[in-house]
Protein backbone atom coordinates (compact mmCIF):
# COMPACT_ATOMS: atom_id res chain seq x y z
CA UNK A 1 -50.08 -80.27 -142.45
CA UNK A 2 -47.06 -82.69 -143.75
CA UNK A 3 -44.41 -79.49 -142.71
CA UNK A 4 -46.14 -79.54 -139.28
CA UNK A 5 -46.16 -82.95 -138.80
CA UNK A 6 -42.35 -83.47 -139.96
CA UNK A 7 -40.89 -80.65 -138.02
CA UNK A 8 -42.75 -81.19 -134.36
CA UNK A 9 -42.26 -84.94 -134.40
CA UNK A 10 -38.82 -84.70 -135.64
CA UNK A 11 -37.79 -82.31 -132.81
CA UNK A 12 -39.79 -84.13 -130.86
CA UNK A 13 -38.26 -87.49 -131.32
CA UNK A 14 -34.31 -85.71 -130.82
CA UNK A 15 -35.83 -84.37 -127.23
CA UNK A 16 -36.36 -88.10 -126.60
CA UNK A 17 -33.32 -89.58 -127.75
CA UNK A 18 -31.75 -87.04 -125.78
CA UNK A 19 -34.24 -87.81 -122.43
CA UNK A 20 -32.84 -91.33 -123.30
CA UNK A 21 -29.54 -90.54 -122.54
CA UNK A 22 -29.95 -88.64 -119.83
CA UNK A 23 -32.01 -90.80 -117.64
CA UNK A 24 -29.41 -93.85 -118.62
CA UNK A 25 -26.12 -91.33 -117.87
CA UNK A 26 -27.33 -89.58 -114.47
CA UNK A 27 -29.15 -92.80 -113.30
CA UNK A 28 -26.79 -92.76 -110.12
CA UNK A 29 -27.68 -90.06 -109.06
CA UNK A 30 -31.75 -89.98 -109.23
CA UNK A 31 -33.05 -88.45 -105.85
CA UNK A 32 -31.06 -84.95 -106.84
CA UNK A 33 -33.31 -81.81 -107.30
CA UNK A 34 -31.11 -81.15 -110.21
CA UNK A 35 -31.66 -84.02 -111.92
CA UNK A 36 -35.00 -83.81 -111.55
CA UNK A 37 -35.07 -80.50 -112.77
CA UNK A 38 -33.00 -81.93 -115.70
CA UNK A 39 -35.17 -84.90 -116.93
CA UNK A 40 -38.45 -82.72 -116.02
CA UNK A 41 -36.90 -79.99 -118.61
CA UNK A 42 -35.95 -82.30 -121.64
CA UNK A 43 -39.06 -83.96 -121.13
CA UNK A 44 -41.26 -81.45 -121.42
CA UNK A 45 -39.44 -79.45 -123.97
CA UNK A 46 -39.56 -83.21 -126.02
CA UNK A 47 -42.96 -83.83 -125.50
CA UNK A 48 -44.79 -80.11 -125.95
CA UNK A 49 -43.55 -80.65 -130.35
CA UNK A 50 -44.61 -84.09 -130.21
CA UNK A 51 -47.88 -83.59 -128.91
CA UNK A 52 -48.35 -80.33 -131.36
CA UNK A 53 -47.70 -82.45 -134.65
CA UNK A 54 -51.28 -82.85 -136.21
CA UNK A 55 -51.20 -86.15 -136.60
CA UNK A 56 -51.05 -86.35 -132.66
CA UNK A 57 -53.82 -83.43 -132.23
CA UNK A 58 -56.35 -85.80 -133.73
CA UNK A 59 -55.11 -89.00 -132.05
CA UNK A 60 -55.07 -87.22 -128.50
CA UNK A 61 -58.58 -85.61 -129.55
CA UNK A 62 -60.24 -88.80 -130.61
CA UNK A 63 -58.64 -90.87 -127.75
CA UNK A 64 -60.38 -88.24 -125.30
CA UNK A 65 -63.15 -87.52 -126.74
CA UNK A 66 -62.69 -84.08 -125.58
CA UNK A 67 -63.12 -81.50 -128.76
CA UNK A 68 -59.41 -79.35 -128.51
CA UNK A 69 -58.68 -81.20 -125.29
CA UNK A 70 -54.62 -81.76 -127.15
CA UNK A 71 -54.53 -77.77 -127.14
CA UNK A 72 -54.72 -77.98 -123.73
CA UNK A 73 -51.73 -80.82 -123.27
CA UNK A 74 -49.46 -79.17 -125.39
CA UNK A 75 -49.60 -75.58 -123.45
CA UNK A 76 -49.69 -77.48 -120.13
CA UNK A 77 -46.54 -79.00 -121.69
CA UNK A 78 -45.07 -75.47 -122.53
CA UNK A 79 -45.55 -74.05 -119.04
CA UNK A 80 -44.23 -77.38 -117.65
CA UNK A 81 -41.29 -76.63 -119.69
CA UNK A 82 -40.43 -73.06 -118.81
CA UNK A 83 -40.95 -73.43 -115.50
CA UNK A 84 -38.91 -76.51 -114.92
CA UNK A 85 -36.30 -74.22 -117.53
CA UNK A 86 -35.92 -71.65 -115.17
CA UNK A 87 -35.38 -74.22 -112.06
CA UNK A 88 -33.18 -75.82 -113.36
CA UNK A 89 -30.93 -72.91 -114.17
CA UNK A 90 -31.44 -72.03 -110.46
CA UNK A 91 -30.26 -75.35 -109.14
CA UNK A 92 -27.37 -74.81 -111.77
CA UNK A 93 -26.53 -71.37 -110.05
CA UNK A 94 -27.20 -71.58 -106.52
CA UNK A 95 -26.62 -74.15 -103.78
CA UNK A 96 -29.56 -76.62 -103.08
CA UNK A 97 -30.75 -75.47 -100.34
CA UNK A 98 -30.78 -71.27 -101.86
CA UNK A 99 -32.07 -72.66 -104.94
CA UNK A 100 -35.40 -74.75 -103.44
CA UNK A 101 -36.39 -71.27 -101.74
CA UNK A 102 -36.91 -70.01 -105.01
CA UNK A 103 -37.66 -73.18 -106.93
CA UNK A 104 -40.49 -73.82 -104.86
CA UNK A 105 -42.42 -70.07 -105.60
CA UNK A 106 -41.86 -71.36 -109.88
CA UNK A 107 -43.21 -74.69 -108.32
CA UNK A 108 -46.18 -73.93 -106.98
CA UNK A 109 -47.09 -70.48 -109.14
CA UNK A 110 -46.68 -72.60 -112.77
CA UNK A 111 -48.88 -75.78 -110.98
CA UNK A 112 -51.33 -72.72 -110.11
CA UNK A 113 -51.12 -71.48 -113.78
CA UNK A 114 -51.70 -74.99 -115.21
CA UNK A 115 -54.88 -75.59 -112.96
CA UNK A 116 -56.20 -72.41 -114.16
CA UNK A 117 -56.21 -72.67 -117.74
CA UNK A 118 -58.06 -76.31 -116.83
CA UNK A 119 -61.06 -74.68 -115.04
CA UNK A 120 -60.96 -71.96 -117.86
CA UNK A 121 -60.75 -74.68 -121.05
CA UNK A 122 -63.51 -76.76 -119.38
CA UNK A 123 -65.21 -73.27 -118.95
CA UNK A 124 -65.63 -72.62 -122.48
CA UNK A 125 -67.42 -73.53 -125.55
CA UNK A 126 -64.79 -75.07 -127.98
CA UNK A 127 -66.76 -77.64 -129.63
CA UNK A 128 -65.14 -76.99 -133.04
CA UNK A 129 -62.01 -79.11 -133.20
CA UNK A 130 -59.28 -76.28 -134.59
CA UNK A 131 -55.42 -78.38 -135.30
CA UNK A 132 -53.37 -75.38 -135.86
CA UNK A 133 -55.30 -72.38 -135.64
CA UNK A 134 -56.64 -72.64 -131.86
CA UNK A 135 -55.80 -69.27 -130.43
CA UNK A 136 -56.89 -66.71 -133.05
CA UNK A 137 -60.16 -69.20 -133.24
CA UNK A 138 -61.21 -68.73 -130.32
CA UNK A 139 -58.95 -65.85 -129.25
CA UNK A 140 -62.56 -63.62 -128.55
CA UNK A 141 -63.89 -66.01 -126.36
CA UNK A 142 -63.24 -64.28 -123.08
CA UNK A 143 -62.57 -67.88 -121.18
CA UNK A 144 -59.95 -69.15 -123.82
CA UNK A 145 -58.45 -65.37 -124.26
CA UNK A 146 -57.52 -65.05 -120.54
CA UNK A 147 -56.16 -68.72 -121.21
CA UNK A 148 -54.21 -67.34 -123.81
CA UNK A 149 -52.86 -64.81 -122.51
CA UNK A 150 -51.55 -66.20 -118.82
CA UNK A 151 -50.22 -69.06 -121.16
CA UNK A 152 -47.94 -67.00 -123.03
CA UNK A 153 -47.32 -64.80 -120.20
CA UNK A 154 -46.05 -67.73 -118.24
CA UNK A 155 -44.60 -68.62 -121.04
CA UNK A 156 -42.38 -65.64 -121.59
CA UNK A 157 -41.78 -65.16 -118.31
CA UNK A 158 -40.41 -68.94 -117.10
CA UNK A 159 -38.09 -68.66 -120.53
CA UNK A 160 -36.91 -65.59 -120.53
CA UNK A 161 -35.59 -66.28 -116.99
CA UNK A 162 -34.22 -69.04 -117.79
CA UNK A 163 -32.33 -66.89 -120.41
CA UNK A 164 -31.43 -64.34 -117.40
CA UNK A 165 -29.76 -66.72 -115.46
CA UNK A 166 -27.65 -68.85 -118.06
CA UNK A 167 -26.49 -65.60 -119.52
CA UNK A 168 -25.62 -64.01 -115.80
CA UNK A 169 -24.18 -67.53 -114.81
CA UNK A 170 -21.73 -67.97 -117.92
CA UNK A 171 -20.49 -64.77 -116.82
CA UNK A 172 -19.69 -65.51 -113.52
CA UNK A 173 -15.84 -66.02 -112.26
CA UNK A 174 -16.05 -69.55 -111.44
CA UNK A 175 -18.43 -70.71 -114.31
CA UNK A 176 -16.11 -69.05 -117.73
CA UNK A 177 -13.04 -70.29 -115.25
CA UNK A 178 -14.91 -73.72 -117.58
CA UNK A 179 -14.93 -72.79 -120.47
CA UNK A 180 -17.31 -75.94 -122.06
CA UNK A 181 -19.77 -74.93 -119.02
CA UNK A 182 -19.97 -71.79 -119.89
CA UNK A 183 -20.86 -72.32 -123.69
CA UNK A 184 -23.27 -74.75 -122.55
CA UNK A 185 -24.88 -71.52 -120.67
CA UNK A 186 -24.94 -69.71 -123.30
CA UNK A 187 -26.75 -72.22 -125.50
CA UNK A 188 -28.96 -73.22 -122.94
CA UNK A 189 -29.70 -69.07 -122.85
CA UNK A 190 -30.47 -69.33 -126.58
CA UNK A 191 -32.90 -72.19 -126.25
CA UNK A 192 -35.06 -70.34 -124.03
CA UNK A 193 -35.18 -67.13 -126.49
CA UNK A 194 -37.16 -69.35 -128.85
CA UNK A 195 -40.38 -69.90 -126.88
CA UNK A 196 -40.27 -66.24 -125.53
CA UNK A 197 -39.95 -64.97 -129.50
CA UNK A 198 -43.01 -67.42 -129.58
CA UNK A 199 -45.18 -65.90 -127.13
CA UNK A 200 -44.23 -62.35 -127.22
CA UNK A 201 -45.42 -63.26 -131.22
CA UNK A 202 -48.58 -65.11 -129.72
CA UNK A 203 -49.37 -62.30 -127.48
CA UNK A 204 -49.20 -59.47 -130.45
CA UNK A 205 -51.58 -61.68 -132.25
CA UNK A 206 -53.52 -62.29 -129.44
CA UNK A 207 -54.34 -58.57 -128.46
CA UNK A 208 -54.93 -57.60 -132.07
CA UNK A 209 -57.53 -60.47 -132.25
CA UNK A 210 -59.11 -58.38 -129.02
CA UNK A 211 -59.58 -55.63 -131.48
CA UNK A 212 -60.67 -57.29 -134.56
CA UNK A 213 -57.67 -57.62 -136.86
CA UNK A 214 -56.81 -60.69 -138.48
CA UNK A 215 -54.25 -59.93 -140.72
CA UNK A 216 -51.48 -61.21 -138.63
CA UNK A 217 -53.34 -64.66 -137.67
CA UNK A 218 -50.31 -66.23 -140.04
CA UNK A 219 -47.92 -64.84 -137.72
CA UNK A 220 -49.98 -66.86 -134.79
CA UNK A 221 -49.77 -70.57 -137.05
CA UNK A 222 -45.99 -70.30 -137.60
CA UNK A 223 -45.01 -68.83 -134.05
CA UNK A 224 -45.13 -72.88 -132.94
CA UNK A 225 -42.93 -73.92 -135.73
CA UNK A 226 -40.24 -71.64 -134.21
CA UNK A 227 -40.59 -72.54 -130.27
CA UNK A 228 -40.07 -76.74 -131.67
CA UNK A 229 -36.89 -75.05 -133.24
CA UNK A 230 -35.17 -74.26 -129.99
CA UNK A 231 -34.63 -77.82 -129.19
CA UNK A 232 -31.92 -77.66 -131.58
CA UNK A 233 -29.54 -75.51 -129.02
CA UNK A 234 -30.79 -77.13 -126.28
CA UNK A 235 -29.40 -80.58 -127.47
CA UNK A 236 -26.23 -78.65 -127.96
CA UNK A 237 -26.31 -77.07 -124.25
CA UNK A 238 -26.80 -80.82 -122.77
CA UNK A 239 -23.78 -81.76 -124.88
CA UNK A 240 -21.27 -79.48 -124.40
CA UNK A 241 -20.51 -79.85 -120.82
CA UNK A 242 -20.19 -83.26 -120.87
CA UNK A 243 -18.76 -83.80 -124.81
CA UNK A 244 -16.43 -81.04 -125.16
CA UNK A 245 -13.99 -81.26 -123.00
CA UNK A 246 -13.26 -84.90 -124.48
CA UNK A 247 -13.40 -83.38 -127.72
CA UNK A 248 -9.86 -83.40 -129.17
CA UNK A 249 -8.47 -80.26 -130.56
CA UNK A 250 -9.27 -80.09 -134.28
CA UNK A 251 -5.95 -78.54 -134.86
CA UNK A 252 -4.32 -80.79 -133.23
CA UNK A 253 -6.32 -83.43 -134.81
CA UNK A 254 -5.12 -82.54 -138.10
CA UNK A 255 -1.28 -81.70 -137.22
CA UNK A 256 -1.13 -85.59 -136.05
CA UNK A 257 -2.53 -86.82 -139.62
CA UNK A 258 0.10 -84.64 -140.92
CA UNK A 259 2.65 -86.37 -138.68
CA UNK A 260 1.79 -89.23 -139.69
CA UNK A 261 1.89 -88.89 -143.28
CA UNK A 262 5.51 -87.61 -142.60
CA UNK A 263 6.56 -90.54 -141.36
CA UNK A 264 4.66 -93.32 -143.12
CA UNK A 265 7.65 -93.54 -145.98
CA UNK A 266 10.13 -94.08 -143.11
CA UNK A 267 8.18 -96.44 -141.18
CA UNK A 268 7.54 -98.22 -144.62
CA UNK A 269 11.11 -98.42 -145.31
CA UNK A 270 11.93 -99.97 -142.31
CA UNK A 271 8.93 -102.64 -141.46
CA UNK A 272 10.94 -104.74 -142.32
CA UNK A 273 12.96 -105.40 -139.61
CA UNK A 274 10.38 -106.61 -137.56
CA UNK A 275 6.82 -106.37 -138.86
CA UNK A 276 5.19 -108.56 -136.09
CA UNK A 277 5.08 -105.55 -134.04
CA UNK A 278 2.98 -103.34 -136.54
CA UNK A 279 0.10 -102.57 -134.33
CA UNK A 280 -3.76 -100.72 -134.81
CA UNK A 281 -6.25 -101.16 -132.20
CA UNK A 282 -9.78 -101.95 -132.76
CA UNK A 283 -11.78 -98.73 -133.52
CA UNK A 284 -8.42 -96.44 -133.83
CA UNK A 285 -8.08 -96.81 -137.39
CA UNK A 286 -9.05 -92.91 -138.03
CA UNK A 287 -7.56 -92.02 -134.92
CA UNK A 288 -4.46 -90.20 -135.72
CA UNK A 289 -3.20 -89.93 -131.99
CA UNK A 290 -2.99 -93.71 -131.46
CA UNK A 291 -1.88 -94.13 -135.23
CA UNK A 292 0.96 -91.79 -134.53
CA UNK A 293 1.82 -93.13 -130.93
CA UNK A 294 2.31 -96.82 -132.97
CA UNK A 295 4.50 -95.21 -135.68
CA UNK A 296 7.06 -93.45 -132.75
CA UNK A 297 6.78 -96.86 -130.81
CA UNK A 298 7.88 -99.27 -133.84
CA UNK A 299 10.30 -96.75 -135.17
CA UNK A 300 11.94 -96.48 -131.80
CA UNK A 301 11.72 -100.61 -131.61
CA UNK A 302 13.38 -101.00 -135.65
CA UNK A 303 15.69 -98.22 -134.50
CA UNK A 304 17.14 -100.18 -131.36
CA UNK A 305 16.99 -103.18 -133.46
CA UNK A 306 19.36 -102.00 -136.23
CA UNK A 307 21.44 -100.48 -133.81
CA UNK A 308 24.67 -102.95 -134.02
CA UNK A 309 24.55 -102.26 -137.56
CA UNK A 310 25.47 -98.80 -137.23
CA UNK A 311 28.41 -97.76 -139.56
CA UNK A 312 30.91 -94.82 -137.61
CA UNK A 313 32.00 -94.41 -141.52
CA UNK A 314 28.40 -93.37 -142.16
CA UNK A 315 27.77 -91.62 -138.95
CA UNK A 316 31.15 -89.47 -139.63
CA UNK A 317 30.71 -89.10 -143.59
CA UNK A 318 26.83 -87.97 -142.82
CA UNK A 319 28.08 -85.60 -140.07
CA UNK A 320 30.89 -83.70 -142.11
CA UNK A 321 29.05 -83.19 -145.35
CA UNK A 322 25.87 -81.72 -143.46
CA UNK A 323 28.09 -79.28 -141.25
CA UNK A 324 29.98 -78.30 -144.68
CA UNK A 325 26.10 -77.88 -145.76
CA UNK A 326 25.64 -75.38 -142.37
CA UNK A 327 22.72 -77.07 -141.27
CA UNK A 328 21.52 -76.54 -137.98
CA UNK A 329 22.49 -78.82 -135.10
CA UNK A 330 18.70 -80.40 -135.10
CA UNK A 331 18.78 -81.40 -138.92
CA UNK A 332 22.52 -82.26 -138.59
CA UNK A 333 21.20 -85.28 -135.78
CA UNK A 334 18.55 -85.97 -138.07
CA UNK A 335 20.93 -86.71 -141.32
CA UNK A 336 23.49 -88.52 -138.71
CA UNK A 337 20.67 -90.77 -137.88
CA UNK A 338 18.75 -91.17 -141.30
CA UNK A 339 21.94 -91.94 -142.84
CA UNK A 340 22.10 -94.82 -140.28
CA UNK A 341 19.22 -96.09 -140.85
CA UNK A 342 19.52 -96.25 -144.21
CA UNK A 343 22.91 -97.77 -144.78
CA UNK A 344 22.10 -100.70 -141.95
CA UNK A 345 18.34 -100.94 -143.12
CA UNK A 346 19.40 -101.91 -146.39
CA UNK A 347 22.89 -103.53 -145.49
CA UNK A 348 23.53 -107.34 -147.04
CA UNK A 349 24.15 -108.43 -143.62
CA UNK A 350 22.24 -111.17 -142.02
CA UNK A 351 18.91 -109.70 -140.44
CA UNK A 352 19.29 -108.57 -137.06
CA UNK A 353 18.09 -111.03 -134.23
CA UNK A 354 14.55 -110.12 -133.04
CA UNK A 355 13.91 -107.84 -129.89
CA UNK A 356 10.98 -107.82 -127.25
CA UNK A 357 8.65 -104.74 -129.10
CA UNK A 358 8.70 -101.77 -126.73
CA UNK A 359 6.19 -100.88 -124.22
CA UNK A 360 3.28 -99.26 -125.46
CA UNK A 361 3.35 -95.60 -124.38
CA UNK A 362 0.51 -94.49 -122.35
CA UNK A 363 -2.35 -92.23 -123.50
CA UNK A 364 -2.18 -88.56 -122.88
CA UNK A 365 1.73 -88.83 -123.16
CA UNK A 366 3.23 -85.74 -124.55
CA UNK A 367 5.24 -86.56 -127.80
CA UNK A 368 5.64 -83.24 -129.35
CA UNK A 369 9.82 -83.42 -129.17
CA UNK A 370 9.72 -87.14 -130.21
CA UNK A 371 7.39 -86.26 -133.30
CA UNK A 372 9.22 -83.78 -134.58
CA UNK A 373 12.96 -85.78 -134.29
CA UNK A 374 11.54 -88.56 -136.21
CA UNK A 375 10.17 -86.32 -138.64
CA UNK A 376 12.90 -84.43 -139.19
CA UNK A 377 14.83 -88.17 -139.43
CA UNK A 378 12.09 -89.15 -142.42
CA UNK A 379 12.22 -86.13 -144.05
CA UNK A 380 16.01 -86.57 -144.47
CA UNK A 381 15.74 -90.20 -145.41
CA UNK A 382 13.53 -89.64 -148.20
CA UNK A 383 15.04 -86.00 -149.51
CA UNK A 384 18.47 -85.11 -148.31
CA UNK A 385 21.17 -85.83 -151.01
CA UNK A 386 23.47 -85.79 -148.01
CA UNK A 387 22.12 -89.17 -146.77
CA UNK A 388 22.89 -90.48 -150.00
CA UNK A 389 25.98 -89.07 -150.48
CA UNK A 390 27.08 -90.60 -146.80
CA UNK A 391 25.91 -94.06 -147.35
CA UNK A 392 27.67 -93.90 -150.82
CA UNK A 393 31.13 -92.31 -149.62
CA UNK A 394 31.17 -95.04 -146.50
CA UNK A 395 30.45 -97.96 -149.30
CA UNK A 396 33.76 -96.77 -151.26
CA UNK A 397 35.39 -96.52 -148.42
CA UNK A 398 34.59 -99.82 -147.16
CA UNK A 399 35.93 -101.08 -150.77
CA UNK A 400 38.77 -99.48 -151.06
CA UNK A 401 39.61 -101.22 -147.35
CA UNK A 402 38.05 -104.55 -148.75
CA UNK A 403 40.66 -104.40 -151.92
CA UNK A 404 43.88 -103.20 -150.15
C-alpha cells in the first residue's frame, strides 16, 4: 500500500500546486470557456490520484459510509478528466463559438456517462470494501462490468482525442509558426496516452475476467499507477507555453559566463580607477547577462576615465610591433588599446578626477560586437608580449627624453 499511497498523492499534490497557479495566473480572465476548460482539466486530472491513494479510499469510504463508494469518485474523476481533456484541446483549436458546438455533445454525453455508472454502482451488491483490486473483484457482476467497461471506454475515448487534436494542432501552420506552443501540444498529446494505455489495459483485463481468467488481474492493480504518471507531461505542457519562451538560451547562457570569465582579469586590473561604480543587482548574482552587461558598462566608464592618460608613444610603439607581428586589424585595435590601458592604468600620475558612471544599458540590448572588442582587449592585456614590449619601449623612450 505505502508505493500506492506515495505515488497517487504525490502526483496528486503537483496537479494542485499546479491548479494553484493557474487559478492565481488566469484570474483575469475567469468567465472564458477556455479557462474553464483549463482549471476543470488540472483539477480533475489532480484530484482522480489523490482520491485513488489508499489512505484516501478508506477515509472517503468511512466518511460515507457507503462500502466502495471512493471507487466511484475516482472514475467519476477520470471521465471528468478526459472529457474536460478533449474540450479543452477543442477550445485550443477552434474559435469559441466552433468549439462550444462540439464541446457541448463531450458535455452532455460524459455528464450522461457519469449518471450512469451512479444508477449502475447503487445497482449492485458491493458490500465488500476492495482498495485496489475493485474491477477484477467485482468485474462478473453484470451491474459493475457494464460500469467498467463504459468507464474505460469513455475513458479511452475522451483521451485519446485529446491526443488527436494536440498532435493534429502542433502540426498546423500557425501553431509550429510557435514553436513553445507547439511542444506544449505535443506534451499535452503525451499526457493523454497515459490514461488510454490505462484503459485499453483495464479493458483486456476486464474481458478476460468475462471469461474466467485471472492471470492478468496484476496487470489490472498497476494499470492506475501508470494513468497518475501522466501528470508528469502534463505539468510540462502547462509550462512550456508560458515558461519557454522566457527561458534563455542555454548556449547562450553559457557563452556569457565564458565572457565573463574573459574579462574578469581586465576588469580586476582596472577597478581601481573608480570602484564606486562596481555594480550587481539583487537576485542577478548567477545571472551572467546582467553580470556581463556591468563588466562592458564599468570598463567603458574606467576606459573614458583614463582616457587623458593615453600615451601616443604607447599607442604608436603598440601599433608598429603588432603590424611587424601581422596581426589582423581587429587584434591590432585590441593591443593599441590594451597597451593603453595598461601603461595609464598603472602610470605614477596623480589618479584621474572622477566621472559620472555611465548609463546603465537597457535589457535585451545586443552586445555581441562590444563583447568580443573587450575581450579581445583582455586577452591582450593579460597575454600579448607586445603590450609589454610597448609600454616598456614608450618608458625608455620617455627616459631617454627625461635625461637629454
Amino acid at each position: 500500500m505505502t508505493i500506492f499511497n506515495l505515488i497517487y498523492l504525490s502526483c496528486g499534490s503537483v496537479g494542485l500546486l499546479v491548479l494553484a497557479y493557474k487559478i492565481r495566473s488566469l484570474r483575469s480572465s475567469w468567465g472564458s470557456p477556455r479557462v474553464i476548460a483549463l482549471i476543470s482539466t488540472v483539477f480533475f486530472g489532480a484530484m482522480s490520484p489523490l482520491l485513488a491513494a489508499p489512505a484516501n479510499i478508506t477515509w472517503v469510504n468511512r466518511t460515507t459510509g457507503v462500502p466502495n463508494f471512493a471507487a466511484l469518485l475516482v472514475y467519476s474523476m477520470v471521465v471528468c478528466f478526459a472529457g474536460a481533456s478533449v474540450a479543452l484541446v477543442l477550445y485550443w483549436r477552434y474559435p469559441a463559438a466552433e468549439a462550444w458546438r462540439r464541446v457541448r455533445l463531450i458535455v452532455f454525453g460524459y455528464a450522461a456517462v457519469v449518471a450512469t455508472m451512479v444508477v449502475l454502482f447503487f445497482s449492485s451488491d458491493i458490500t465488500e470494501e476492495r482498495q485496489v483490486d475493485f474491477d477484477t473483484y467485482y468485474a462478473s457482476q453484470p451491474t459493475i462490468g457494464v460500469l467498467l467497461f463504459i468507464y474505460f471506454a469513455a475513458t479511452a475515448a475522451g483521451c485519446g482525442g485529446q491526443s488527436y487534436h494536440c498532435w493534429q494542432g502542433a502540426r498546423d501552420g500557425a501553431i509550429s509558426a510557435r514553436p513553445w506552443l507547439a511542444r506544449g501540444l505535443l506534451w499535452y498529446c503525451a499526457t493523454g496516452l497515459f490514461p488510454v494505455s490505462f484503459a485499453v489495459i483495464k479493458l483486456f483485463v476486464l474481458v478476460l475476467n468475462w471469461t474466467g481468467e485471472h492471470r492478468f488481474d496484476v496487470l489490472s492493480t498497476a494499470a492506475p499507477l501508470l494513468a497518475s504518471l501522466g501528470m508528469i507531461p502534463l505539468v510540462v505542457a502547462m509550462a512550456l507555453p508560458a515558461f519557454g519562451p522566457r527561458r534563455p538560451s542555454p548556449s547562450l547562457w553559457l557563452r556569457r559566463w565564458r565572457t565573463y570569465f574573459a574579462l574578469r582579469p581586465l576588469h580586476r586590473a582596472l577597478v581601481h580607477v573608480n570602484p564606486a561604480i562596481v555594480l550587481v543587482a539583487p537576485g542577478k548574482f548567477l545571472d551572467p547577462h546582467h553580470r556581463v552587461r556591468r563588466q562592458i558598462i564599468e570598463l567603458n566608464d574606467w576606459r573614458w576615465a583614463l582616457t587623458p592618460y593615453f600615451d601616443l608613444a604607447v599607442g604608436e610603439a603598440a601599433t608598429s610591433l603588432a603590424r611587424q607581428a601581422a596581426l589582423p586589424q581587429d587584434e591590432v585595435a585590441a593591443v593599441v588599446e590594451a597597451a593603453q590601458l595598461r601603461a595609464a592604468g598603472t602610470s605614477g600620475r596623480s589618479k584621474p578626477a572622477q566621472r559620472r558612471p555611465a548609463a546603465e544599458i537597457v535589457d535585451g540590448t545586443d552586445l555581441n560586437t562590444e563583447h568580443d572588442r573587450w575581450v579581445r582587449i583582455s586577452r591582450a592585456y593579460q597575454h600579448s608580449p607586445i603590450v609589454e614590449a610597448a609600454v616598456a619601449d614608450a618608458a625608455r623612450v620617455r627616459a631617454a627624453r627625461g635625461s637629454d
